[in-house]
PDB file of N, CA and C in Angstrom:
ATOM      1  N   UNK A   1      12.278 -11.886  -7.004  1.00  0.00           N
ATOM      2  CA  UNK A   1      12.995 -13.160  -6.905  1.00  0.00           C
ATOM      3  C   UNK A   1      14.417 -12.923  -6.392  1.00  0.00           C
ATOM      4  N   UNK A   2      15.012 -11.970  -6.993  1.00  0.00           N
ATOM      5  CA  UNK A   2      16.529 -11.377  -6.275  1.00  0.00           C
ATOM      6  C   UNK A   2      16.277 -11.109  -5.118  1.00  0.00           C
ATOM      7  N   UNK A   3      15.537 -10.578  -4.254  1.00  0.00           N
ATOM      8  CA  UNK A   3      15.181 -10.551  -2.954  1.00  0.00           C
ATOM      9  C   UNK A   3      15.387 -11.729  -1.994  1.00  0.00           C
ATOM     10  N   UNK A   4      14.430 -12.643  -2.346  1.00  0.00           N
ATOM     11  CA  UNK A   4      14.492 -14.158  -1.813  1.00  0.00           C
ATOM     12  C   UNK A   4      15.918 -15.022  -1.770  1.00  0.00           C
ATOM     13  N   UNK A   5      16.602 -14.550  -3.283  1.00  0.00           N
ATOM     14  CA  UNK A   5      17.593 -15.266  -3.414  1.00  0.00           C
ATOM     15  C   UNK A   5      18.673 -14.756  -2.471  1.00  0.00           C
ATOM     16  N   UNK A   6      18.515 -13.621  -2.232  1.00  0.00           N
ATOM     17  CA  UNK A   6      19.694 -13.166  -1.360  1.00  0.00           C
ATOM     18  C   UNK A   6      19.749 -13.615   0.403  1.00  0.00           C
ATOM     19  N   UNK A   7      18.615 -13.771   0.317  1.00  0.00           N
ATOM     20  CA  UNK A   7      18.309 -14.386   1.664  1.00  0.00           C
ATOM     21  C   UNK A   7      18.478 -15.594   1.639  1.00  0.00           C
ATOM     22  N   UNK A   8      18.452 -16.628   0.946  1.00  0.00           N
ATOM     23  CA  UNK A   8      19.195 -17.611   0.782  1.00  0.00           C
ATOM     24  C   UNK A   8      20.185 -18.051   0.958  1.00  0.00           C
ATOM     25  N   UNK A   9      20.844 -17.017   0.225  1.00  0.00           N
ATOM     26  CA  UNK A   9      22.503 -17.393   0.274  1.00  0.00           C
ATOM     27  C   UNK A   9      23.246 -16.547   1.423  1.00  0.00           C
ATOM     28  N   UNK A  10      22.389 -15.843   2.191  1.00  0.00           N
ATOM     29  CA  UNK A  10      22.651 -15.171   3.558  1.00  0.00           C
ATOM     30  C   UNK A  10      23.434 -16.402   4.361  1.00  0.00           C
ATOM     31  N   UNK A  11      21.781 -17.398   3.853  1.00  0.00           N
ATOM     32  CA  UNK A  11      22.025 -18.216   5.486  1.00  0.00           C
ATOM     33  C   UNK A  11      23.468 -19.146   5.270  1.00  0.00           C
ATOM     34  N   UNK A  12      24.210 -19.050   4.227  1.00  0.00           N
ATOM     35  CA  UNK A  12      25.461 -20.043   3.673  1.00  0.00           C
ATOM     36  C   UNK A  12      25.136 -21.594   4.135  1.00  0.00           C
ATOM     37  N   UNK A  13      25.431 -22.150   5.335  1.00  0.00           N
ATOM     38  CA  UNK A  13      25.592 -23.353   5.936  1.00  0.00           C
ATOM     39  C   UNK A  13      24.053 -23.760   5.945  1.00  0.00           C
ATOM     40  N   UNK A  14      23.275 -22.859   6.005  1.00  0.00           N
ATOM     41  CA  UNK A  14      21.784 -23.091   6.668  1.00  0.00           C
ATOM     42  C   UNK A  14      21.184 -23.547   5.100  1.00  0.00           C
ATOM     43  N   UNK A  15      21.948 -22.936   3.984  1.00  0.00           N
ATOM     44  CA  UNK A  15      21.199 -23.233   2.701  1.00  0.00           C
ATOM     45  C   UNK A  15      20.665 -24.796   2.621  1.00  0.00           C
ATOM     46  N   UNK A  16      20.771 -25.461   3.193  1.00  0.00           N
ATOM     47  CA  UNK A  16      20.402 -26.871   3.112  1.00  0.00           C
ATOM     48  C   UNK A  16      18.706 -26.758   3.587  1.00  0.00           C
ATOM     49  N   UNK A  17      18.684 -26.155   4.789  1.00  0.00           N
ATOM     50  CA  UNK A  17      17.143 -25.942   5.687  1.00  0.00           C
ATOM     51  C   UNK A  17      16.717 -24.842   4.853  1.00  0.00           C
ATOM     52  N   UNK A  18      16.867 -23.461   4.104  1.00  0.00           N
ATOM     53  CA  UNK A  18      15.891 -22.953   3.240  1.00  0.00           C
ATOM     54  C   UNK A  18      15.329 -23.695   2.590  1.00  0.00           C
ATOM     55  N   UNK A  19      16.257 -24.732   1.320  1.00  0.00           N
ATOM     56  CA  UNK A  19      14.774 -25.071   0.044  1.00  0.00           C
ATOM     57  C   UNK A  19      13.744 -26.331   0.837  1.00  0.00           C
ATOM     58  N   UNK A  20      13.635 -26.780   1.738  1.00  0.00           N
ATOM     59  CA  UNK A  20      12.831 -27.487   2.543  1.00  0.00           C
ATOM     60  C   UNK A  20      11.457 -26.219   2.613  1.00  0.00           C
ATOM     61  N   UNK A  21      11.533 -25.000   3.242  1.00  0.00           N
ATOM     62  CA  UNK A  21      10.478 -24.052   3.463  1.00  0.00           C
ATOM     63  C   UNK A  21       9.604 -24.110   2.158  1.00  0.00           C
ATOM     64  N   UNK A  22      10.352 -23.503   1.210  1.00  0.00           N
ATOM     65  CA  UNK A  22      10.250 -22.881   0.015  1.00  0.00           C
ATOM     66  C   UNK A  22       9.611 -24.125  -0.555  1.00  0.00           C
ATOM     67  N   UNK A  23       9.560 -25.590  -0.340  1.00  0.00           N
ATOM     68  CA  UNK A  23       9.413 -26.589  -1.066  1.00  0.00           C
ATOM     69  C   UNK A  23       7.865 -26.709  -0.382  1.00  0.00           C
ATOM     70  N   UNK A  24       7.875 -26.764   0.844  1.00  0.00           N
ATOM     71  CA  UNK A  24       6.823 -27.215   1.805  1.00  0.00           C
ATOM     72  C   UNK A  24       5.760 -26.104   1.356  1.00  0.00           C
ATOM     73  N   UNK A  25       6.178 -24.917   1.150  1.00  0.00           N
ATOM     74  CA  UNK A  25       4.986 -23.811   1.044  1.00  0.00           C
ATOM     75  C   UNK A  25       4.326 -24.233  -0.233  1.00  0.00           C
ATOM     76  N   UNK A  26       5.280 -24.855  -1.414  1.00  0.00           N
ATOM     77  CA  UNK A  26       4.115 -24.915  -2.519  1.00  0.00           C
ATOM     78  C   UNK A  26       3.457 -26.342  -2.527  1.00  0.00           C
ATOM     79  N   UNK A  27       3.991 -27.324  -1.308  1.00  0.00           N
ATOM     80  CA  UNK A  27       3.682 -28.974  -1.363  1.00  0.00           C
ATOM     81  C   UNK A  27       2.011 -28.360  -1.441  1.00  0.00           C
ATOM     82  N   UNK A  28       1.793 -28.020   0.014  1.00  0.00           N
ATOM     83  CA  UNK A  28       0.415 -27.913   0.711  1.00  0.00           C
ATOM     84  C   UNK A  28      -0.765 -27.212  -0.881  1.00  0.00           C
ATOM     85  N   UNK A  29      -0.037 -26.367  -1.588  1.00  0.00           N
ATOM     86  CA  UNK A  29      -0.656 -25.583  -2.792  1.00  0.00           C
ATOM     87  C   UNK A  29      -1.164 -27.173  -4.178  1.00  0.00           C
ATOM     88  N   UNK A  30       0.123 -27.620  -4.411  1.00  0.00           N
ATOM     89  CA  UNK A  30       0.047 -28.246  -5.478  1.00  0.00           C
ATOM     90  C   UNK A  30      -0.658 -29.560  -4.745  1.00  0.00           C
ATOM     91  N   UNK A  31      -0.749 -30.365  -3.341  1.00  0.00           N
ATOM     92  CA  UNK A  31      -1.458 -31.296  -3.120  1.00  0.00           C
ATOM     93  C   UNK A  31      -3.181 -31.110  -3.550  1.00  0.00           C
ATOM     94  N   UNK A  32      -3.136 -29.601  -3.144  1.00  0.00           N
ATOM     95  CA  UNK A  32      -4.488 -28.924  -3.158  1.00  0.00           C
ATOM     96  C   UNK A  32      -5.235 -29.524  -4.631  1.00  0.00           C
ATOM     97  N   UNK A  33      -4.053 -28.928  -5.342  1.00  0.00           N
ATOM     98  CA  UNK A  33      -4.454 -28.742  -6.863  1.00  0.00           C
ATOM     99  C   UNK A  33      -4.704 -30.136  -7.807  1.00  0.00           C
ATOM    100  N   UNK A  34      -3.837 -30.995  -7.192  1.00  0.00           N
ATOM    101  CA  UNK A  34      -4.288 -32.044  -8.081  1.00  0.00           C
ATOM    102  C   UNK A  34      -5.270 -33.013  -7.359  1.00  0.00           C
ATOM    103  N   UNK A  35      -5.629 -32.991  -5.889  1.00  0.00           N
ATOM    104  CA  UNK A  35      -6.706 -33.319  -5.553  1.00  0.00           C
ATOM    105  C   UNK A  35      -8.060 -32.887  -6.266  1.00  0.00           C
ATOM    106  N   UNK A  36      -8.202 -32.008  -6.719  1.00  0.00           N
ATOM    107  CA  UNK A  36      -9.347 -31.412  -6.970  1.00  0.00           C
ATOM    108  C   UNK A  36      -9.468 -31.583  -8.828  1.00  0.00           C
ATOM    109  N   UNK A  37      -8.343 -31.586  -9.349  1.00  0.00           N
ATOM    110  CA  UNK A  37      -8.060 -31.808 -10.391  1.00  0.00           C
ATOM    111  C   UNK A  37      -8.066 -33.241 -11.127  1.00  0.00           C
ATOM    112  N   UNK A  38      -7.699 -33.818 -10.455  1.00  0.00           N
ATOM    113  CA  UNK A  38      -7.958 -35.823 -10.593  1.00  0.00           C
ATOM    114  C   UNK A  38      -7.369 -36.444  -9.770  1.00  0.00           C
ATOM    115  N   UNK A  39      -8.617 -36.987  -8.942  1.00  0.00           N
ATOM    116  CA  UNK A  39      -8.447 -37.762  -8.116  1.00  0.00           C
ATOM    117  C   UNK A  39      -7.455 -38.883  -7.964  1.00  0.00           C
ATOM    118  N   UNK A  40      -7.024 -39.461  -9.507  1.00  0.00           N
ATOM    119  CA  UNK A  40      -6.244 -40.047  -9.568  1.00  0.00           C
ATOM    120  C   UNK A  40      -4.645 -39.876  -8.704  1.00  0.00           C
ATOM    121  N   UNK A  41      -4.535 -38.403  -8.983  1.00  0.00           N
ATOM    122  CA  UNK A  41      -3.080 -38.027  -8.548  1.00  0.00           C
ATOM    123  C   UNK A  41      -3.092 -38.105  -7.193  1.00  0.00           C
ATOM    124  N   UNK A  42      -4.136 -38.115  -6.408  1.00  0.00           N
ATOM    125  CA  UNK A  42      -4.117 -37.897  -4.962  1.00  0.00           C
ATOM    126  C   UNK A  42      -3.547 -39.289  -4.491  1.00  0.00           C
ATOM    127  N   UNK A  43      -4.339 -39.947  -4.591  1.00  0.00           N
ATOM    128  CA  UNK A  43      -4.012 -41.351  -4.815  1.00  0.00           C
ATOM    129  C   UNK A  43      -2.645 -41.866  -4.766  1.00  0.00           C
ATOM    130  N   UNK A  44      -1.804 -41.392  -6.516  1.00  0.00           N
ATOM    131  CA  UNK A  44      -0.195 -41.671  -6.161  1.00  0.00           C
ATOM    132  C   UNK A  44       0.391 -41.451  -5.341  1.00  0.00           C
ATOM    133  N   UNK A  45      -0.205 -40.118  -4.783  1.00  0.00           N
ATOM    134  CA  UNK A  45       0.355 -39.022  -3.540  1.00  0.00           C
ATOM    135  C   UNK A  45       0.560 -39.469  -2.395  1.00  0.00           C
ATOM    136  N   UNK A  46      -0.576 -40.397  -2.335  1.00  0.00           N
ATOM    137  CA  UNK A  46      -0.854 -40.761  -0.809  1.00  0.00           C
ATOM    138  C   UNK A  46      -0.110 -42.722  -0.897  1.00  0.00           C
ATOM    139  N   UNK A  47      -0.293 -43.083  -1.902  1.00  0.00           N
ATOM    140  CA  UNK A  47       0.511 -44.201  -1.823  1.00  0.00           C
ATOM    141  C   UNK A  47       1.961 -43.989  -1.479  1.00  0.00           C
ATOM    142  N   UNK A  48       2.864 -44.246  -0.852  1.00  0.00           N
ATOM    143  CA  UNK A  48       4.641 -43.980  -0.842  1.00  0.00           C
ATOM    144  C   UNK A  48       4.517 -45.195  -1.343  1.00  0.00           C
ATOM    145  N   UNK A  49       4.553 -46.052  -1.975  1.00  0.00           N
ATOM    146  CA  UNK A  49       5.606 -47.571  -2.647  1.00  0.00           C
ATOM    147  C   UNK A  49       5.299 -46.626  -4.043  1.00  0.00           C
TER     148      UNK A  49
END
């Protein structure tokens, strides 16, 4: 985790565009998971209002 973090705070100005990556890599994981898990959640997911 100290690894990652340092690369983070490498990018200084750019820190805004890292947690977007880092966010997006686990979206695609956790959409996975509660699709399959209850259908219900997909649902909220896919509604935006």
């Amino acid at each position: 985790d100290k690894p990652l973090v340092d690369k983070r705070k490498n990018t200084g100005h750019s820190g805004s565009q890292t947690p977007p990556p880092p966010l997006q890599r686990q979206a695609p994981p956790s959409r996975q998971a509660p699709q399959q898990a209850a259908p219900v959640d997909d649902i909220d997911d896919d509604i935006p209002f």
